[in-house]
Protein backbone atom coordinates (compact mmCIF):
# COMPACT_ATOMS: atom_id res chain seq x y z
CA UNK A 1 -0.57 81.27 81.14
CA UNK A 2 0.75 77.63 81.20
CA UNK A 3 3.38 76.77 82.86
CA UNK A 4 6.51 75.46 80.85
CA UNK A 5 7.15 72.97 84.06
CA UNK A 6 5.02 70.07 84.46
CA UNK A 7 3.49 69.05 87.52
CA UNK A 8 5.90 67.77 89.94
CA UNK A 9 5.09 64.95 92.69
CA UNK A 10 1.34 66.46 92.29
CA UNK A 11 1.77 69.96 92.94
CA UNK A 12 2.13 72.74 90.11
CA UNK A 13 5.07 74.67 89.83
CA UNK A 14 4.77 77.96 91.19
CA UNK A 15 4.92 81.10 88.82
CA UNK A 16 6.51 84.64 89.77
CA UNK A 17 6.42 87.86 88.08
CA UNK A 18 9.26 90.02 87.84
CA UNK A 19 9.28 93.55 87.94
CA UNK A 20 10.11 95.61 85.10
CA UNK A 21 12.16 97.91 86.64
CA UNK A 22 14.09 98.24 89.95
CA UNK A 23 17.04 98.06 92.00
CA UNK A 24 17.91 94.85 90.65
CA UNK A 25 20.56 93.57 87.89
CA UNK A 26 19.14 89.99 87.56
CA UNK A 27 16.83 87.30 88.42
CA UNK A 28 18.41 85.84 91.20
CA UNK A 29 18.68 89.62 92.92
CA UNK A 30 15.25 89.95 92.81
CA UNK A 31 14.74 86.52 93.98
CA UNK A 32 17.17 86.85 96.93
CA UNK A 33 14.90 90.06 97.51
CA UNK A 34 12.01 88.15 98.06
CA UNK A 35 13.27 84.43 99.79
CA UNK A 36 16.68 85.69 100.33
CA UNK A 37 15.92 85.39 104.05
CA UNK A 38 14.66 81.90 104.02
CA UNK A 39 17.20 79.81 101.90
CA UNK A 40 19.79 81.70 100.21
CA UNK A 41 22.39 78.72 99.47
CA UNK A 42 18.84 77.09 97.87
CA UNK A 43 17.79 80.28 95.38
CA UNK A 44 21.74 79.79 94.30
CA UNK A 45 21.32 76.21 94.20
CA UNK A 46 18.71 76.30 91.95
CA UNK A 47 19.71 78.87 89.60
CA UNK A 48 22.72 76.67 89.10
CA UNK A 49 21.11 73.39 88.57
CA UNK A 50 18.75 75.23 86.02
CA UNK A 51 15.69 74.85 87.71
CA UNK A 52 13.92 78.19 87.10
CA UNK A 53 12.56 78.89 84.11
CA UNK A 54 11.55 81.35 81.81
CA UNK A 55 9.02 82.12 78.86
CA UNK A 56 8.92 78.61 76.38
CA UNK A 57 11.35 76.60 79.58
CA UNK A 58 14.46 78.46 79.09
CA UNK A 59 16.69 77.89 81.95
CA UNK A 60 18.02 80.81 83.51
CA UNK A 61 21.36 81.11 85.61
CA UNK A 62 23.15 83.66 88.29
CA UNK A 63 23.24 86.54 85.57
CA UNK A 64 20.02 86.38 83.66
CA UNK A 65 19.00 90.16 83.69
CA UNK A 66 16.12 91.03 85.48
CA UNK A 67 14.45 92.52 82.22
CA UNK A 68 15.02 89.24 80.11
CA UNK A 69 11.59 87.26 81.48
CA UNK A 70 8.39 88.73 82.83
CA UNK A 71 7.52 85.67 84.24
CA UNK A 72 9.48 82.20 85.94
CA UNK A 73 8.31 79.25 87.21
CA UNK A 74 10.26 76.91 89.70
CA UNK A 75 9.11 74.40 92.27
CA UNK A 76 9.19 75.12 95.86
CA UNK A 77 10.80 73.18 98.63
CA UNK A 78 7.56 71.26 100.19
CA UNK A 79 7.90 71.26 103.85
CA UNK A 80 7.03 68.04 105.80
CA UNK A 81 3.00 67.58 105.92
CA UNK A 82 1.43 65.46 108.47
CA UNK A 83 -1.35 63.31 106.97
CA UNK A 84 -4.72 64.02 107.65
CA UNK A 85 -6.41 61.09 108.63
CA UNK A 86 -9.35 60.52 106.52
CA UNK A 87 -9.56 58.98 102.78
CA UNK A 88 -11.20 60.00 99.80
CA UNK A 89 -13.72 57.68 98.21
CA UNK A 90 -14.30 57.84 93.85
CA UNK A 91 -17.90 57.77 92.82
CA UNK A 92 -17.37 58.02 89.29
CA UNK A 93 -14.54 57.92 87.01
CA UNK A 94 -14.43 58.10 82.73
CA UNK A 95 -12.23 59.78 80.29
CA UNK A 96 -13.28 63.33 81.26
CA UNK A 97 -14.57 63.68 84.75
CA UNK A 98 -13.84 62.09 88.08
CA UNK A 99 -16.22 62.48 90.84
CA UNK A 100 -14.89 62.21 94.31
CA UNK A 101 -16.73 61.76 98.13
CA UNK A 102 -13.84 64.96 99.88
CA UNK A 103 -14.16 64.23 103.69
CA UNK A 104 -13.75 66.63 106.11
CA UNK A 105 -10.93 68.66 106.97
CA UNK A 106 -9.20 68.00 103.83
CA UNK A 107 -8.58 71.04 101.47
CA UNK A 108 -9.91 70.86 97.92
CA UNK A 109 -6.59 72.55 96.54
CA UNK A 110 -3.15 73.62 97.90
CA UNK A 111 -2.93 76.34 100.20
CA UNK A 112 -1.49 77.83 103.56
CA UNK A 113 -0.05 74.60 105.43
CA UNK A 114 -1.97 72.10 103.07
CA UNK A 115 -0.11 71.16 99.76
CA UNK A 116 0.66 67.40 99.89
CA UNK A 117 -2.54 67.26 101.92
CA UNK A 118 -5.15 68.23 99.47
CA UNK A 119 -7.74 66.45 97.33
CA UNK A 120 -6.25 68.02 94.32
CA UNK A 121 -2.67 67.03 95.06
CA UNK A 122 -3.42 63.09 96.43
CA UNK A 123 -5.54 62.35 93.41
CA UNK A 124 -2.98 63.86 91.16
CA UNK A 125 -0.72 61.47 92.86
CA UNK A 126 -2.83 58.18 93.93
CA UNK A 127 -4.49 57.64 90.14
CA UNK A 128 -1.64 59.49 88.36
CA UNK A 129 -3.32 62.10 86.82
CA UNK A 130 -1.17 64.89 86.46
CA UNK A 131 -3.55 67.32 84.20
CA UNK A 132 -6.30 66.93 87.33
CA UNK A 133 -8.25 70.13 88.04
CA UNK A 134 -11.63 70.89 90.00
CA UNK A 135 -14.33 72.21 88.54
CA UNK A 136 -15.80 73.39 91.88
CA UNK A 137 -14.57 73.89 95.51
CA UNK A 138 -16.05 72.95 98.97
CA UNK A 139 -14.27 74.39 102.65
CA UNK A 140 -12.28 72.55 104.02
CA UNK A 141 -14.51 71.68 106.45
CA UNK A 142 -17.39 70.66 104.37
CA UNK A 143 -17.84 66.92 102.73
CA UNK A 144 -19.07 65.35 100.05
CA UNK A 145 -19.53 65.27 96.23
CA UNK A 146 -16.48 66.82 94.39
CA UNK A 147 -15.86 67.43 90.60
CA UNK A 148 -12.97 67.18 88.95
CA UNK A 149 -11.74 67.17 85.29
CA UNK A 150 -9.42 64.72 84.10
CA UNK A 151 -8.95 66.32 80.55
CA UNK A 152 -7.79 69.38 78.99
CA UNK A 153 -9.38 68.67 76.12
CA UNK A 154 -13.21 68.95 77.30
CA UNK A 155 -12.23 70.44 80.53
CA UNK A 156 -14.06 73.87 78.94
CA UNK A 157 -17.45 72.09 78.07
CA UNK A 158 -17.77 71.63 82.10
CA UNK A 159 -16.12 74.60 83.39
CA UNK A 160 -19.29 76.81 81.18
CA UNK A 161 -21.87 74.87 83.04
CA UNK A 162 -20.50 76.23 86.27
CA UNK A 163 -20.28 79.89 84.53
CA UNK A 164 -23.97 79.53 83.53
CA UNK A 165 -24.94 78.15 86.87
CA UNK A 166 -26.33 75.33 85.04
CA UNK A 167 -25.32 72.72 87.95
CA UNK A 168 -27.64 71.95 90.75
CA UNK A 169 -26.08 71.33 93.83
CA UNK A 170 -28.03 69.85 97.21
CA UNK A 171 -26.55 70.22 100.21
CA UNK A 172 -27.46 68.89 104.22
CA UNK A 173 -26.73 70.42 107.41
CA UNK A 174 -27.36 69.39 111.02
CA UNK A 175 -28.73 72.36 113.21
CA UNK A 176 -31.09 73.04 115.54
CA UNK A 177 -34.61 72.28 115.45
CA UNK A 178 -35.43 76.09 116.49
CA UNK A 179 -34.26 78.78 115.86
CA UNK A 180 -31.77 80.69 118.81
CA UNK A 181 -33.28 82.95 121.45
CA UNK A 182 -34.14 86.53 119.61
CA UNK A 183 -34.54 84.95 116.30
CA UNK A 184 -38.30 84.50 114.78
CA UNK A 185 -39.61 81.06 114.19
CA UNK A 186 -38.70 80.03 110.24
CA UNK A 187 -41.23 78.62 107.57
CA UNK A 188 -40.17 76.20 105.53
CA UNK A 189 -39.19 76.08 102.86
CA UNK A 190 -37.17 79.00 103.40
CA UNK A 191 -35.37 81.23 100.93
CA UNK A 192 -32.90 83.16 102.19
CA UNK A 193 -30.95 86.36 100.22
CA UNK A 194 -28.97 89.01 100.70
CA UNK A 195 -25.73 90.92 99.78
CA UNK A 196 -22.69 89.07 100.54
CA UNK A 197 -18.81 89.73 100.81
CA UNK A 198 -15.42 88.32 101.97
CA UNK A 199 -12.22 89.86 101.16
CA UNK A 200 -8.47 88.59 101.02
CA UNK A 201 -7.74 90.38 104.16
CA UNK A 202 -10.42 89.01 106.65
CA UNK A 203 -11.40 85.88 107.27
CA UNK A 204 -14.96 85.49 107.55
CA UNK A 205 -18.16 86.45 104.99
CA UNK A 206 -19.79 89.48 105.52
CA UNK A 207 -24.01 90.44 105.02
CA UNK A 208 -23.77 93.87 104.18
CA UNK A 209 -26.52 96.21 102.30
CA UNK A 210 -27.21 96.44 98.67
CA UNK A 211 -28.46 94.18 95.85
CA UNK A 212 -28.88 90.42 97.08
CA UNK A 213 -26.06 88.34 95.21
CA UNK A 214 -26.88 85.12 97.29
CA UNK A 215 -29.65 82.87 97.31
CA UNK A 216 -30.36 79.92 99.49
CA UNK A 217 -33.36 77.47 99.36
CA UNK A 218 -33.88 76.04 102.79
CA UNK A 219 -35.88 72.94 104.02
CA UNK A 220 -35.96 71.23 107.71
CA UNK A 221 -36.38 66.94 106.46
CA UNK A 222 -36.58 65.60 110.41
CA UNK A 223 -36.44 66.46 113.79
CA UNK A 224 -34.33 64.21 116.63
CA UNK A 225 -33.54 64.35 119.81
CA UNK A 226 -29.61 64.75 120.61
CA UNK A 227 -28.78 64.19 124.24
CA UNK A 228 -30.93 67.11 125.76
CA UNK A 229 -31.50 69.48 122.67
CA UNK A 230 -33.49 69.17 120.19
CA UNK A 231 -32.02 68.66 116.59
CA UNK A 232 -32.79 68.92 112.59
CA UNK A 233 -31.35 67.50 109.54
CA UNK A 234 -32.01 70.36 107.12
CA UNK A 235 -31.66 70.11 102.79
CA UNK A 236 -29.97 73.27 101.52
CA UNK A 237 -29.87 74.66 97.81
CA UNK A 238 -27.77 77.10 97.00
CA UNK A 239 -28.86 78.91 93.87
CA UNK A 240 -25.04 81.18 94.08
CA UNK A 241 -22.08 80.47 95.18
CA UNK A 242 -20.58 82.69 97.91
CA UNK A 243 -17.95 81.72 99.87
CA UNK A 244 -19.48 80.67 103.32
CA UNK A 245 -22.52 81.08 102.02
CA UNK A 246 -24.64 78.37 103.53
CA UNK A 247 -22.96 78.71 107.10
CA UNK A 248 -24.08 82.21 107.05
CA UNK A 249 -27.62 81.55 105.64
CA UNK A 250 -27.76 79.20 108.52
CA UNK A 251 -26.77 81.29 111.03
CA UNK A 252 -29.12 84.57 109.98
CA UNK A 253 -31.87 82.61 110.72
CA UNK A 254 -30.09 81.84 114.26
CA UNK A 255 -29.49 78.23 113.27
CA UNK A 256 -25.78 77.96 112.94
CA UNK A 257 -24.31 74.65 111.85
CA UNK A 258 -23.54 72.39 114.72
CA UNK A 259 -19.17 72.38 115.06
CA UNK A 260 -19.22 75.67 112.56
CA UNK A 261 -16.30 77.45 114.50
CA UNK A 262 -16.88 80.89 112.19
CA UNK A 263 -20.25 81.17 112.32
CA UNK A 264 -22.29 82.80 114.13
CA UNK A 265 -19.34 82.98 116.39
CA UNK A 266 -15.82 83.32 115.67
CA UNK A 267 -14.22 80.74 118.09
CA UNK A 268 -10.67 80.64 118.85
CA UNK A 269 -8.33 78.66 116.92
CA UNK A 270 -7.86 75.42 117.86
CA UNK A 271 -6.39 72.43 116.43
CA UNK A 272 -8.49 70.01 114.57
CA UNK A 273 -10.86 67.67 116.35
CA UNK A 274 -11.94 65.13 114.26
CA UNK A 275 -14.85 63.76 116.70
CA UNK A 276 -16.37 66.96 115.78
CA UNK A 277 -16.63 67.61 111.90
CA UNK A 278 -18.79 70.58 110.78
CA UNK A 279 -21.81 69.30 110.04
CA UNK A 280 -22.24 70.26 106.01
CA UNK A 281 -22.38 67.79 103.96
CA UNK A 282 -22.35 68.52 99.68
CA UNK A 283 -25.05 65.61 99.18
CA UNK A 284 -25.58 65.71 95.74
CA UNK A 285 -24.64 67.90 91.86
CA UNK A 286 -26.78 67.18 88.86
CA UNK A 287 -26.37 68.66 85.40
CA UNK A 288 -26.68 67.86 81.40
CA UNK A 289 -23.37 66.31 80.41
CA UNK A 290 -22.08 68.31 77.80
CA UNK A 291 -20.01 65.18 76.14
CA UNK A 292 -23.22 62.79 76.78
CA UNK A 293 -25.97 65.29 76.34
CA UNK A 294 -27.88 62.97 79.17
CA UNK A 295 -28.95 64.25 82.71
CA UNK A 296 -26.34 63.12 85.34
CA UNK A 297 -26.68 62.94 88.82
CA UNK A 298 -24.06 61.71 91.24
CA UNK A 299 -24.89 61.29 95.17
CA UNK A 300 -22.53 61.64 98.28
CA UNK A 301 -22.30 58.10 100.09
CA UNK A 302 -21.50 59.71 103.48
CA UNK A 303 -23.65 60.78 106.61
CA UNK A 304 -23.27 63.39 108.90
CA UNK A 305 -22.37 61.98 111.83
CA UNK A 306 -24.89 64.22 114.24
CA UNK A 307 -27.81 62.98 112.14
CA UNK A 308 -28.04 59.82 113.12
CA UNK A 309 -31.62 59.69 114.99
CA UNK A 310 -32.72 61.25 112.01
C-alpha cells in the first residue's frame, strides 16, 4: 500500500494499522495507547497540526473515530544519530539503477538505532532521490556492491530477476587457511548445503534438518601468512539467499570469517571497532539488463583489509 506521505528528509513515513474494534473512541486513543508513554503533548501535537493521515491523505484530528481509517501514516520524531564514519562510493548511475560500493558497518535500510545512518536514507538524501529503493540487502557488516532502483517505473523489471534468482553474485572472505581443530580438511571447490532458518525472535541463523534451502559454492584463491597464523582469501557464490548464509557456510566447515562476532561464536556485544571490519566483502553481481537486454557486470572497488599479503 503506498503511502499518501512522501518521503520526508529521506526516511518513509511510517504506517500503522488500527484495530477494528476495541476500547477505544478515536485515533488519537489508540495512539496514546501505544506512544502515550513516550510523548503525549507530541501525539496531541500532531493530531492538531494535521500530520497523520488517513486513506487518499485525509488529515485526521483529536476526534476522528477509531473505525473511520484502517490504516495512518505519520512521520516519527528521528532521534539524534551519530555518523558512522565511513562513505559510500557510486559505481554506476543511469535513469533506472544506481550501483553503490556500502562499506562496513553501515545498514542497507533503516532499522533499530540506524535511520539517518543508512545507505538507503543518505543516498535518498545526498543525490536527492526520494523514490530510491534496494533491490537487494547485505549485513551491516558486510561491504561491497549494492543495487538500488532509482525508478518506479522499471523498478519491477529488476526486482523479477532477483525473484528468479537470475543475478549472480560473487562474494570474498578472509579465513583461515585450515580448517579449526575437529573439523576435516575441505576440497575445493566446495559446495556447501543444508536447511537453514532465522526467526524474528533470535538473533542468529540456524542449520537445522530437512530439505537443503541453501547453497554455497566455495573456493580458497591464496594462502598468506598473517602475523603467526596462517591465512586465505576465499571466493564465495551463493546460489540462495539466506540470511547469514555465507558466515554460517564458513563456519560449518570450521572456517569462520575473521572479526565475524556471530559466528561460530556468539561474542558479547560490544561497540563498533572499526580497525576490525568483518571480513566479507560482496565483490561482484552480474545479470541481463532487462531495459538493455545486454550482460552487465559491476565490480566492488574495495579490499578487505586482512587480505593484503594475498
Amino acid at each position: 500500500m503506498q503511502s499518501p506521505l512522501p518521503v520526508r528528509d529521506g526516511v518513509n513515513a511510517t504506517r500503522l494499522r488500527l484495530p477494528g474494534e476495541g476500547p477505544w473512541d478515536t485515533a488519537m486513543d489508540y495512539m496514546m495507547h501505544r506512544w502515550g508513554h513516550i510523548d503525549p503533548q507530541g501525539i496531541e501535537d500532531r493530531f492538531d497540526a494535521g500530520e497523520i493521515v488517513g486513506e487518499g491523505g485525509v488529515a485526521l484530528d483529536r476526534a476522528t473515530p477509531l473505525t473511520d481509517h484502517t490504516f495512518i501514516w505519520y512521520y516519527r520524531t528521528l532521534p539524534p544519530e551519530t555518523r558512522i564514519p565511513v562513505d559510500l562510493g557510486i559505481l554506476y548511475q543511469d535513469d533506472h539503477l544506481l550501483v553503490v560500493d556500502k562499506p562496513h558497518f553501515l545498514p542497507t535500510t533503516p532499522g533499530g538505532t540506524y535511520i539517518q545512518e543508512s545507505a538507503l536514507v543518505r543516498l535518498r538524501n545526498q543525490l536527492d532521490l526520494p523514490d530510491l529503493i534496494p533491490m537487494h540487502r547485505l549485513d551491516r557488516m558486510t561491504a561491497g556492491v549494492l543495487l538500488f532502483s532509482t525508478n518506479p517505473a522499471t523498478r519491477g523489471k529488476y526486482q523479477v530477476l532477483f525473484e528468479k534468482r537470475q543475478v549472480q553474485k560473487e562474494y570474498e572472505c578472509v579465513s583461515a587457511a585450515e580448517p579449526a581443530e575437529g573439523y576435516p580438511a575441505v576440497e575445493y571447490p566446495a559446495v556447501v548445503r543444508n536447511r537453514m532458518t532465522k526467526s524474528r525472535s533470535y538473533l542468529l541463523a540456524q542449520v537445522i534438518e530437512g530439505e537443503p534451502n541453501a547453497e554455497t559454492r566455495i573456493e580458497q584463491l591464496a594462502r598468506f601468512d598473517a602475523g603467526p597464523q596462517r591465512r586465505a582469501l576465499y571466493r564465495l557464490e551463493p546460489h540462495t539467499g539466506k540470511t547469514h548464509q555465507l558466515r554460517v557456510h564458513m563456519a560449518s566447515l570450521g572456517l569462520g570469517i575473521i572479526n565475524d562476532a556471530f559466528y561460530p561464536d556468539l561474542l558479547d556485544k560490544a561497540p563498533d571497532d572499526y580497525t576490525k571490519p568483518l571480513q566479507l566483502l560482496a565483490r561482484g553481481i552480474r545479470f541481463v539488463d532487462p531495459i538493455s537486454g545486454k550482460p552487465v557486470e559491476y565490480r566492488s572497488g574495495l579490499q578487505l583489509s586482512e587480505a593484503a599479503g594475498a
